[in-house]
Protein backbone atom coordinates (compact mmCIF):
# COMPACT_ATOMS: atom_id res chain seq x y z
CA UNK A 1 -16.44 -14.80 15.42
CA UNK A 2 -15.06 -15.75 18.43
CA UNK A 3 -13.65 -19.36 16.96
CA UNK A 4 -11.57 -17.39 14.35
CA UNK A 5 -8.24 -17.37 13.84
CA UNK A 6 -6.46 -14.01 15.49
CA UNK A 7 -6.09 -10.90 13.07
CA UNK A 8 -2.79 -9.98 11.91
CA UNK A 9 -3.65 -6.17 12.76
CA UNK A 10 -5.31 -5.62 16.53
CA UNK A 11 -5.32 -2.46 18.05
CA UNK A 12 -6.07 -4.18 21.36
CA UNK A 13 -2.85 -5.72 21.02
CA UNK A 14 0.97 -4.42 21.22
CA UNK A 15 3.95 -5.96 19.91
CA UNK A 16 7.17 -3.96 21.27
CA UNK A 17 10.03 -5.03 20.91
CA UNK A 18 12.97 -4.65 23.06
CA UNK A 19 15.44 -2.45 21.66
CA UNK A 20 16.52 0.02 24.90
CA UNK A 21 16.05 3.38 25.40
CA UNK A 22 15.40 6.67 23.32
CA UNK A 23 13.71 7.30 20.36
CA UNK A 24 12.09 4.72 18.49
CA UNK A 25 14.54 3.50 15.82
CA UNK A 26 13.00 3.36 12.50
CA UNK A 27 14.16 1.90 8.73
CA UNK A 28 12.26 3.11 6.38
CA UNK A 29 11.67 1.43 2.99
CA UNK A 30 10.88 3.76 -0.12
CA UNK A 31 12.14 6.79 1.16
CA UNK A 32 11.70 9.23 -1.94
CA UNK A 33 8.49 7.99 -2.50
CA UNK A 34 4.98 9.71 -1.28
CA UNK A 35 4.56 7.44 1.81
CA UNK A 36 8.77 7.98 2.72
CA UNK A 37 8.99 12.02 1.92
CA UNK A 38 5.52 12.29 4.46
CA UNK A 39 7.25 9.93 6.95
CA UNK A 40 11.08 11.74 7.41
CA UNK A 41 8.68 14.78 8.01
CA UNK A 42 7.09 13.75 10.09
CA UNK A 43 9.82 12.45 11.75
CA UNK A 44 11.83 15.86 11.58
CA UNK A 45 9.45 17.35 13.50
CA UNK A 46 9.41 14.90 16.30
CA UNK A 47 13.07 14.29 16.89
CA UNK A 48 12.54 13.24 20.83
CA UNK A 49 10.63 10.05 19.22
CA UNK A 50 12.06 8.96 16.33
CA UNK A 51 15.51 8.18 14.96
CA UNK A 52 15.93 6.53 11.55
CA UNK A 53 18.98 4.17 10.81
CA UNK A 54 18.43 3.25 7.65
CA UNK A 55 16.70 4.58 4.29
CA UNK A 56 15.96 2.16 1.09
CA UNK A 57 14.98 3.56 -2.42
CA UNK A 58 14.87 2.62 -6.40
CA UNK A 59 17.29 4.92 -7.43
CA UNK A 60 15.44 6.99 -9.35
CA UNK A 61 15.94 10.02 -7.05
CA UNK A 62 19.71 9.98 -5.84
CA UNK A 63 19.75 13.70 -5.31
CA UNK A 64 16.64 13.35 -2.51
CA UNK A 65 17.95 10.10 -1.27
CA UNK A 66 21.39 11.53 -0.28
CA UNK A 67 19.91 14.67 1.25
CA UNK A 68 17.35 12.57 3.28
CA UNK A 69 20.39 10.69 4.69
CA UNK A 70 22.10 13.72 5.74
CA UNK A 71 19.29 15.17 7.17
CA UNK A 72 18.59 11.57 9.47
CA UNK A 73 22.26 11.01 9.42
CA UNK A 74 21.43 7.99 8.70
CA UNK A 75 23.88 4.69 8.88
CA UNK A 76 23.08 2.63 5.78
CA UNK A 77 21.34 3.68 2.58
CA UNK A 78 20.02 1.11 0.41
CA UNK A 79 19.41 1.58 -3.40
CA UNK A 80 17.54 -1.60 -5.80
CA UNK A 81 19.70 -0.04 -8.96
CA UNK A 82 23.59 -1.44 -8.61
CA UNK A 83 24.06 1.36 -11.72
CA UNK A 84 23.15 4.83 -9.41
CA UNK A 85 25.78 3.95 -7.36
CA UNK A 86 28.73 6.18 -8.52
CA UNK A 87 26.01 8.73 -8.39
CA UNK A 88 24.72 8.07 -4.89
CA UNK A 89 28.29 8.40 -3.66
CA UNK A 90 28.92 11.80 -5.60
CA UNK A 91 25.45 13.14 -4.58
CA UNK A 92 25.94 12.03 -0.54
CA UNK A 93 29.88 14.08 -0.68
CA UNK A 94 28.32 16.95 -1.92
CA UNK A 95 26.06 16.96 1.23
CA UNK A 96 28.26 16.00 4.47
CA UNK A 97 31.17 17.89 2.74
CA UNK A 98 34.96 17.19 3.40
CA UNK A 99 35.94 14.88 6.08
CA UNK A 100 32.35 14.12 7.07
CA UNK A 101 32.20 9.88 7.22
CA UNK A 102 29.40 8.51 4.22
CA UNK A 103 26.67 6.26 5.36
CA UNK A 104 27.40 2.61 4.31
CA UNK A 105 25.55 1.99 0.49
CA UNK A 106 24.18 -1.79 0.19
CA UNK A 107 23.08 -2.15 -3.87
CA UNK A 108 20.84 -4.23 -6.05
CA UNK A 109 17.99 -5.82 -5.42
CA UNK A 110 17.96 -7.13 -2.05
CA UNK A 111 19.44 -4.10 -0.41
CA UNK A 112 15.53 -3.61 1.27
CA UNK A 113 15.40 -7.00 2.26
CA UNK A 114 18.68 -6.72 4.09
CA UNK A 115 17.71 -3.24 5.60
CA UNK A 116 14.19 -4.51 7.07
CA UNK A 117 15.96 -7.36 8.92
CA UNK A 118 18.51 -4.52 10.20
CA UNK A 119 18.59 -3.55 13.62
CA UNK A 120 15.65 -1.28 14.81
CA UNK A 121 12.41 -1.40 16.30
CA UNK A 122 10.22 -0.38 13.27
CA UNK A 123 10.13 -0.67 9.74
CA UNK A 124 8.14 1.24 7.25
CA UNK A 125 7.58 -0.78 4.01
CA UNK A 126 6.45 2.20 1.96
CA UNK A 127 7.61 0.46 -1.22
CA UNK A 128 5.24 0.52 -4.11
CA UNK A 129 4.50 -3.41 -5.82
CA UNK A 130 4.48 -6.51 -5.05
CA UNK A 131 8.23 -6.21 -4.70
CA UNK A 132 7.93 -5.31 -0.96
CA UNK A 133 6.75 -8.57 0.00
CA UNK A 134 10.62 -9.99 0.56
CA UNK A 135 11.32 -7.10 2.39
CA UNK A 136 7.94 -7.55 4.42
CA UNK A 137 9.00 -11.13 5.30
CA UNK A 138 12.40 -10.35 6.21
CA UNK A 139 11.28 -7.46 8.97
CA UNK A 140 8.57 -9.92 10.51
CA UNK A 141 11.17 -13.02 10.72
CA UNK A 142 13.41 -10.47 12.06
CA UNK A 143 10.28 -9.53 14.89
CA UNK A 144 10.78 -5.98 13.73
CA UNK A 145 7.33 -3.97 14.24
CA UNK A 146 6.30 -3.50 10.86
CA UNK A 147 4.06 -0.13 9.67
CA UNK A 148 2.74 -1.31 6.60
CA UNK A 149 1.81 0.74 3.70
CA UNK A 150 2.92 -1.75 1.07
CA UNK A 151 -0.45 -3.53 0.72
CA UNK A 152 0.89 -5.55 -2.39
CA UNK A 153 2.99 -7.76 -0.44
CA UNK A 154 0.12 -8.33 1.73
CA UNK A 155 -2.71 -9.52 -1.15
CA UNK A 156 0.02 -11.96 -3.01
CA UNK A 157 1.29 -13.16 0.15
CA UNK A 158 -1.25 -13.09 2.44
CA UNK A 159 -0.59 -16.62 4.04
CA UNK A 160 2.82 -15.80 4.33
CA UNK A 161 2.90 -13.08 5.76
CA UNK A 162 0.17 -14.48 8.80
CA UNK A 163 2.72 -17.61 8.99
CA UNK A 164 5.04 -14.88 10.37
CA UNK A 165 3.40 -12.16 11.90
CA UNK A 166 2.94 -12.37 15.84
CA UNK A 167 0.27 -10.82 17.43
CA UNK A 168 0.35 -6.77 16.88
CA UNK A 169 3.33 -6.87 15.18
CA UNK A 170 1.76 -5.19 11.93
CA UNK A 171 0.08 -1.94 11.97
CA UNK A 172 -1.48 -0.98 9.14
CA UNK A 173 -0.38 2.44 7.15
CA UNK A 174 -3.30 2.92 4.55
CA UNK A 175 -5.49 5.46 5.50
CA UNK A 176 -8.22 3.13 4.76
CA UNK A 177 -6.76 1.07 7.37
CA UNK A 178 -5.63 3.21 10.24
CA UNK A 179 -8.91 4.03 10.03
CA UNK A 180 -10.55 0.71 10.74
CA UNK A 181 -7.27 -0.51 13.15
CA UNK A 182 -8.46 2.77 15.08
CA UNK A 183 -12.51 2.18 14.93
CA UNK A 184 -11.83 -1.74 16.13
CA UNK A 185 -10.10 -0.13 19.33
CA UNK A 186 -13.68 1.27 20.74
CA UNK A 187 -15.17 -2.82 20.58
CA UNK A 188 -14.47 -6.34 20.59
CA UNK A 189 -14.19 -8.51 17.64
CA UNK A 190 -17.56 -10.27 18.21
CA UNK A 191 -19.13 -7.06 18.23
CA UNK A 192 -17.95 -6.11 14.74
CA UNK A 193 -20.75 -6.27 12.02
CA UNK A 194 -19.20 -4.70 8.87
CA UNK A 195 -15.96 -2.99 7.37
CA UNK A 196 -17.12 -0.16 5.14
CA UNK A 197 -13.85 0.74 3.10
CA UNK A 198 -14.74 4.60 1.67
CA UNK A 199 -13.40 5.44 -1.82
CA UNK A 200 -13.16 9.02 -3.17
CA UNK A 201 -14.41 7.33 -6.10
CA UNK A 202 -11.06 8.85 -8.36
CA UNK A 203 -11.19 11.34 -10.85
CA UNK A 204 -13.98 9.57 -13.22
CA UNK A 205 -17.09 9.40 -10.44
CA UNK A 206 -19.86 9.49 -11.83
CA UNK A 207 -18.63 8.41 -15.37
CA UNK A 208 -20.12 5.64 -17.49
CA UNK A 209 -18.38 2.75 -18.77
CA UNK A 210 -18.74 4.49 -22.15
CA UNK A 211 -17.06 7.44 -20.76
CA UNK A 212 -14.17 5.66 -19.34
CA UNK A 213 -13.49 4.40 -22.74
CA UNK A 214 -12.15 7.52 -23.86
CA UNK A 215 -10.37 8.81 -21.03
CA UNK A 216 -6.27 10.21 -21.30
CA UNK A 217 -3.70 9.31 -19.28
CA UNK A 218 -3.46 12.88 -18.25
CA UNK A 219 -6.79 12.74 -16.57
CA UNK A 220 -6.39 9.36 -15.14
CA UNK A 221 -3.50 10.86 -13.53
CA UNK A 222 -5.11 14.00 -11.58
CA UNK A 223 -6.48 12.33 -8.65
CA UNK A 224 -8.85 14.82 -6.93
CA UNK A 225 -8.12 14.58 -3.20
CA UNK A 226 -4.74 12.46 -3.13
CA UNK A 227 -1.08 13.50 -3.99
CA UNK A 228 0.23 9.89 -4.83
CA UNK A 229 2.35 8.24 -7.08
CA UNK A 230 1.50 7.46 -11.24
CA UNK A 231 0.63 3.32 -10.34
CA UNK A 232 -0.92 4.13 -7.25
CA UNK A 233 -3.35 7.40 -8.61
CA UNK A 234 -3.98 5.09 -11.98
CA UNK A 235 -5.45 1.97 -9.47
CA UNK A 236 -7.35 4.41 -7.88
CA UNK A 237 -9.08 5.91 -10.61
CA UNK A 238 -9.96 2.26 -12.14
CA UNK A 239 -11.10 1.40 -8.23
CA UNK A 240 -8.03 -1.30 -8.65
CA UNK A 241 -6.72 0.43 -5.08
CA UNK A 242 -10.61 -0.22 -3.37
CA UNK A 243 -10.06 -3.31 -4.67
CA UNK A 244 -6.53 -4.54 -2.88
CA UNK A 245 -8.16 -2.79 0.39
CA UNK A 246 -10.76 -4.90 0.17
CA UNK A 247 -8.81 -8.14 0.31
CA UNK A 248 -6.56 -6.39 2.88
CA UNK A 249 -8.65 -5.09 4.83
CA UNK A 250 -10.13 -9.08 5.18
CA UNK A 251 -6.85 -10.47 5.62
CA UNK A 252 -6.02 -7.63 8.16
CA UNK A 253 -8.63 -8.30 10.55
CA UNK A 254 -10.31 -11.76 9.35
CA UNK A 255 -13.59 -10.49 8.51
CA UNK A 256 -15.47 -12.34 5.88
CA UNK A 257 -15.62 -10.72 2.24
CA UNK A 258 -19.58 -10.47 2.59
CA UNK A 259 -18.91 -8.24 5.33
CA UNK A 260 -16.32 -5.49 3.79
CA UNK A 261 -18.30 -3.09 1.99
CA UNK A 262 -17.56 0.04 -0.57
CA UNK A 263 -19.02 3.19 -0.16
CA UNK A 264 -17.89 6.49 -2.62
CA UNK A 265 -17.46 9.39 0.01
CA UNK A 266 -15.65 12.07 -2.62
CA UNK A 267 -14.81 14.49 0.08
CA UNK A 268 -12.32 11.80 1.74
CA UNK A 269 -12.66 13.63 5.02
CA UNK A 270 -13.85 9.76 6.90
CA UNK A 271 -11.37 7.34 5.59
CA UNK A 272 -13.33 4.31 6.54
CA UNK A 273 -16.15 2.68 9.48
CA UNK A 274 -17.03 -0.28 11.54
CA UNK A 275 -20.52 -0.60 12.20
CA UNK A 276 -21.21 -2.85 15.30
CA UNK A 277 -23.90 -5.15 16.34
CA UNK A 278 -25.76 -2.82 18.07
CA UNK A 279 -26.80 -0.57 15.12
CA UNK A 280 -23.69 1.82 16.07
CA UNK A 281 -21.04 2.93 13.29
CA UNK A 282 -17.83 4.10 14.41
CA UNK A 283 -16.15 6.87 11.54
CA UNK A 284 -12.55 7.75 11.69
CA UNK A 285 -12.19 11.47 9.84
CA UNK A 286 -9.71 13.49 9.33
CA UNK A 287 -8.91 16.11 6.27
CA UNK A 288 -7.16 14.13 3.36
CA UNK A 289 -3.68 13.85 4.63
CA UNK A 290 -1.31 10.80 5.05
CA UNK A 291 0.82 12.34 7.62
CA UNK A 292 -1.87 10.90 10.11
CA UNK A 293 -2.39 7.54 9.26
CA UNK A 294 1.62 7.35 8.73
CA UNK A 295 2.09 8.10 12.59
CA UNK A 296 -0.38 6.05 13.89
CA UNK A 297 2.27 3.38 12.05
CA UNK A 298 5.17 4.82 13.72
CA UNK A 299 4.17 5.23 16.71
CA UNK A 300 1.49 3.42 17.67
CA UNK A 301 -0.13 2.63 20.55
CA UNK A 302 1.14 6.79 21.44
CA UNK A 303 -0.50 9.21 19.10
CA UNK A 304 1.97 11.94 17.91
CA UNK A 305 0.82 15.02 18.32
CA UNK A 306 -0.34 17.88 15.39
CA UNK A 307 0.73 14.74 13.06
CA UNK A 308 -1.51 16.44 10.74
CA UNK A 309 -4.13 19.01 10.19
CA UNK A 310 -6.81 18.89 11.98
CA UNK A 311 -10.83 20.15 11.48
CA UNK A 312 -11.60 23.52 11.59
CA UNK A 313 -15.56 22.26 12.98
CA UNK A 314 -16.60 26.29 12.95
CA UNK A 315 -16.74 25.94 9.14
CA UNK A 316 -19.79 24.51 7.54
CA UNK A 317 -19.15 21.84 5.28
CA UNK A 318 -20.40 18.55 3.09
CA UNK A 319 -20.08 14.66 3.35
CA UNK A 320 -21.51 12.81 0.85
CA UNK A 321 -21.83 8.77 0.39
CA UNK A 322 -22.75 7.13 -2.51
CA UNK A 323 -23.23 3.43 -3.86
CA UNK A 324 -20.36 1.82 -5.66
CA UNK A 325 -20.93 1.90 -9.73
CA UNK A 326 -20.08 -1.95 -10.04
CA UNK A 327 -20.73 -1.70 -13.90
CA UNK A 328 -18.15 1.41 -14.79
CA UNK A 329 -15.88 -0.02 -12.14
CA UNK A 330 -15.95 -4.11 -12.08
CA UNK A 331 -12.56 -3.80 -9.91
CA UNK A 332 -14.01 -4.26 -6.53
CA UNK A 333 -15.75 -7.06 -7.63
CA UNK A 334 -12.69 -9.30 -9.07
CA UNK A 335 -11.11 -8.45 -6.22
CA UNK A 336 -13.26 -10.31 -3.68
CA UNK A 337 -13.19 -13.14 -6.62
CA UNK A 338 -9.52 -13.46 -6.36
CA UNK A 339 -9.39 -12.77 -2.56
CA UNK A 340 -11.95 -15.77 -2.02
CA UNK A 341 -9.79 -18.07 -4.46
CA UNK A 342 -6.85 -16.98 -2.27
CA UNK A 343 -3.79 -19.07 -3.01
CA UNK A 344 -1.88 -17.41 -5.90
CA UNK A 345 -5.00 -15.81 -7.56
CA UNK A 346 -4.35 -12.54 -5.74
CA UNK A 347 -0.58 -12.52 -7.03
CA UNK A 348 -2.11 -13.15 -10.68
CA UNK A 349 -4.50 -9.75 -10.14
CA UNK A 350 -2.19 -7.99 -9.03
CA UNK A 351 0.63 -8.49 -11.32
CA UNK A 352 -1.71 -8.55 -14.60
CA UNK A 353 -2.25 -4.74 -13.01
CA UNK A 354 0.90 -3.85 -12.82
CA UNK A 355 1.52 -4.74 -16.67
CA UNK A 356 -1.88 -2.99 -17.74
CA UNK A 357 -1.17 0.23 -15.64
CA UNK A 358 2.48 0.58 -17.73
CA UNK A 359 0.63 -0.11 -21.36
CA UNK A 360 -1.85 2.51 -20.34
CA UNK A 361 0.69 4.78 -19.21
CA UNK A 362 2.64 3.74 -22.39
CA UNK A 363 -0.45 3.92 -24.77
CA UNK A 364 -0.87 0.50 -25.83
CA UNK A 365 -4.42 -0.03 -23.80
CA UNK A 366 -6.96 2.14 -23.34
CA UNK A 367 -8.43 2.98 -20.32
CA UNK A 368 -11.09 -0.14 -20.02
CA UNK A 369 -8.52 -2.52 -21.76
CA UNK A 370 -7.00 -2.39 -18.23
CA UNK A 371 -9.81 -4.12 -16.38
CA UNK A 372 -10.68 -6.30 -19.30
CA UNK A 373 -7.50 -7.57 -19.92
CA UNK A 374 -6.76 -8.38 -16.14
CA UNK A 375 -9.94 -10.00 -15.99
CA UNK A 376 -8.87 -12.50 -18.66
CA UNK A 377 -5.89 -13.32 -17.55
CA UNK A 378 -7.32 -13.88 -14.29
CA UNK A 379 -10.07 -16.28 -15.72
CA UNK A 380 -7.07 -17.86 -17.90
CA UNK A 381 -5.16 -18.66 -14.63
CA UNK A 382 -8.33 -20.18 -12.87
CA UNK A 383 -8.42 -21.95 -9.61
CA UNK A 384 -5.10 -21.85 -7.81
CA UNK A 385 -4.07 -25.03 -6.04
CA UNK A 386 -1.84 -23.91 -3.43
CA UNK A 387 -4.12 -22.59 -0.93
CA UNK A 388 -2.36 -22.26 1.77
CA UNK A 389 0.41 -24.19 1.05
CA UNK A 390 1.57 -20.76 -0.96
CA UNK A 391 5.00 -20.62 -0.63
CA UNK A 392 7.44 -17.49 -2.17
CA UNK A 393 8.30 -19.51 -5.06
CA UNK A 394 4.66 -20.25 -5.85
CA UNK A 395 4.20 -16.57 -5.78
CA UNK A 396 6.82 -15.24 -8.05
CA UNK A 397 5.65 -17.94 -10.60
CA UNK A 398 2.15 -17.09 -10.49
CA UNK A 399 3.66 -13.70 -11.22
CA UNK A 400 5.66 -14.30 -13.91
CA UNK A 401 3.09 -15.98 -15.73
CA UNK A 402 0.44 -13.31 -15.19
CA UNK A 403 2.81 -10.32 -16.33
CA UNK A 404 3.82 -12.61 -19.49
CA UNK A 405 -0.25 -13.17 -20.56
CA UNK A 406 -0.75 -9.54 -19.73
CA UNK A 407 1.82 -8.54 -21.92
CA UNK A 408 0.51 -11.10 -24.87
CA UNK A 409 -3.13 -9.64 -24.51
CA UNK A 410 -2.10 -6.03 -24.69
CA UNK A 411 0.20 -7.11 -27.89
CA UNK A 412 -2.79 -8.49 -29.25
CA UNK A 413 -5.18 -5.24 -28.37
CA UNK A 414 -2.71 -2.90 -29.64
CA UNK A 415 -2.67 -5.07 -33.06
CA UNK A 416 -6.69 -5.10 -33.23
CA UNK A 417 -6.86 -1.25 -32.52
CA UNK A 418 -4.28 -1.01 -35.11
CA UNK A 419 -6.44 -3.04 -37.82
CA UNK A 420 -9.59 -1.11 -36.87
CA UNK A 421 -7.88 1.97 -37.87
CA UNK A 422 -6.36 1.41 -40.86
């Protein structure tokens, strides 16, 4: 192991940029989101180290965005949808009142992009889909540290992204892996064995494939440990989310796919291992709460203290493991195909994903179509031939093409089912 190339995430390592004195200066990227509300908390109750400059969100939520920029007092506030604008402006008067100066509003589509090459010292790319990988890019070029927690722009641009990153300059937000960025600090590289990635396992453990076929979008949406958002919850209930870790989690630290394993731990109390050469395995637990891996993103190599809760040990309790069901849940599996292919195979998962998540949500697949139909397409798209040659362009094609066959496939489903009925 020795002979490999350096990981893009090393806890031994610390990229700090210079950017004076004070509290860190943070942009963060999907503010109104699950990963952004947990992160302005965290940094509200920690004022003497962070300072945020800049916020960046869809749109959807212009009444939370302007009252997270009032409470930061923030500079700039980014929003991807040019038409909230009028809105933004009317919700952020209503907040600093009369007189009070607004915070600058950059619109449309690249407004992220622009903010995570802003000046700072951190960003947080909490931005769900593969549409954070521009703004990913931009705050690496611009030798921002970058807390990740969009692991999208990571699996479709994985040799991008390493073209960029310098050594330590991206630490990891998943709790999956925080948890393995912290277990790496206790050893070297050569003495790493395995990854073991944990999975609650969703709201179906324990289901059949037969079951699954039946399942509502109601149930696929109550997540029994996480508070997340719909694509997010819905990718962890078809294992899609073990999946991505998977390939992150090799990309992350270079350890070989054969060496990443799966375990189901429903409790979610260890959020993932390294077992060493030696026969050791180091666990990082905490209870379920994303608080924790979010400052270890922040503030890394400090830990923040009372980030989150921690465990009451005089109370008994239970942790279970269990195999993964590789036949109810064939996720994890095309994963590591796709990851191996590398090139734009990753981009084609991912994206088909996206498209069969929305049809579920929308009712035009059922719960299994999902996996099935991203499996075709990603057989349909076959060996990539960039490698890694991958450039952005490559990407976004390889994307197009995937959401467009996704779309076909589910036309074609919802047309069968259709028949079958009548």
């Amino acid at each position: 192991m020795s002979d490999s190339p350096a990981p893009l995430a090393d806890p031994h390592l610390v990229y700090d940029p210079v950017v004076g004195d004070g509290p860190k200066a943070l942009v963060i990227l999907g503010s109104t989101g699950s990963i952004g509300t947990q992160a302005i908390d965290l940094v509200l109750r920690n004022p003497d180290r962070f300072m945020v400059t800049a916020l960046s969100a869809n749109g959807g939520r212009v009444g939370l965005l302007a009252e997270q920029a009032y409470q930061l007092r923030v500079r700039t506030v980014g929003v991807a949808r040019e038409d909230v604008v009028p809105a933004l402006r009317e919700a952020l008067a209503a907040q600093y009142g009369a007189g009070e100066p607004l915070p600058e509003i950059l619109a449309g589509p690249d407004a992220a992009t622009q903010l995570a090459a802003s000046d700072c010292h951190t960003v947080l790319n909490g931005i769900t889909g593969s549409i954070g990988l521009a703004p990913t890019l931009a705050a690496l070029e611009a030798g921002r540290v970058l807390a990740l927690a969009n692991k999208e722009s990571l699996i479709v641009g994985g040799p991008l992204v390493k073209a960029l990153a310098k050594p330590g300059q991206i630490i990891p937000v998943d709790s999956e892996h925080a948890a393995l960025f912290q277990a790496l600090a206790a050893g070297t590289r050569a003495d790493v064995r395995k990854l073991v990635v944990t999975a609650s396992g969703g709201p179906f453990r324990g289901r059949t494939k037969a079951d699954l076929a039946r399942v509502t979008v109601e149930e696929a949406l109550a997540h029994p440990t996480w508070a997340m958002g719909p694509v997010i919850t819905i990718n962890s209930a078809t294992l899609v989310n073990k999946g991505l870790e998977v390939i992150e989690a090799h990309l992350l630290y270079d350890i070989p796919f054969d060496r990443i394993e799966v375990v189901v731990h429903p409790q979610s109390y260890v959020h993932s291992m390294v077992e060493f050469t030696d026969g050791s395995t180091l666990a990082q637990a905490t209870p379920p709460d994303m608080r924790g891996p979010i400052a270890i993103g922040l503030g890394w190599p400090e830990r923040v203290p009372d980030a989150a809760p921690a465990f009451d040990w005089s109370k008994a309790s239970t942790w279970e493991f269990f195999p993964l069901d590789t036949d109810a849940f064939p996720s994890v599996g095309l994963a590591r195909h796709v990851g191996q292919l590398a090139g734009t195979a990753p981009a084609v998962f991912n994206a088909a994903n996206e498209e069969c998540v929305e049809a579920f949500r929308a009712g035009a697949l059922p719960f299994n179509g999902i996996m099935e139909t991203v499996t075709r397409v990603v057989e349909e798209h076959g060996t990539p031939a960039t490698g890694t040659s991958l450039t952005v362009p490559d990407v976004l094609e390889a994307e197009t093409w995937a959401r467009a066959r996704a779309r076909e496939l589910t036309a074609q489903t919802t047309t069968a089912n259709a028949e079958a009925r009548a």
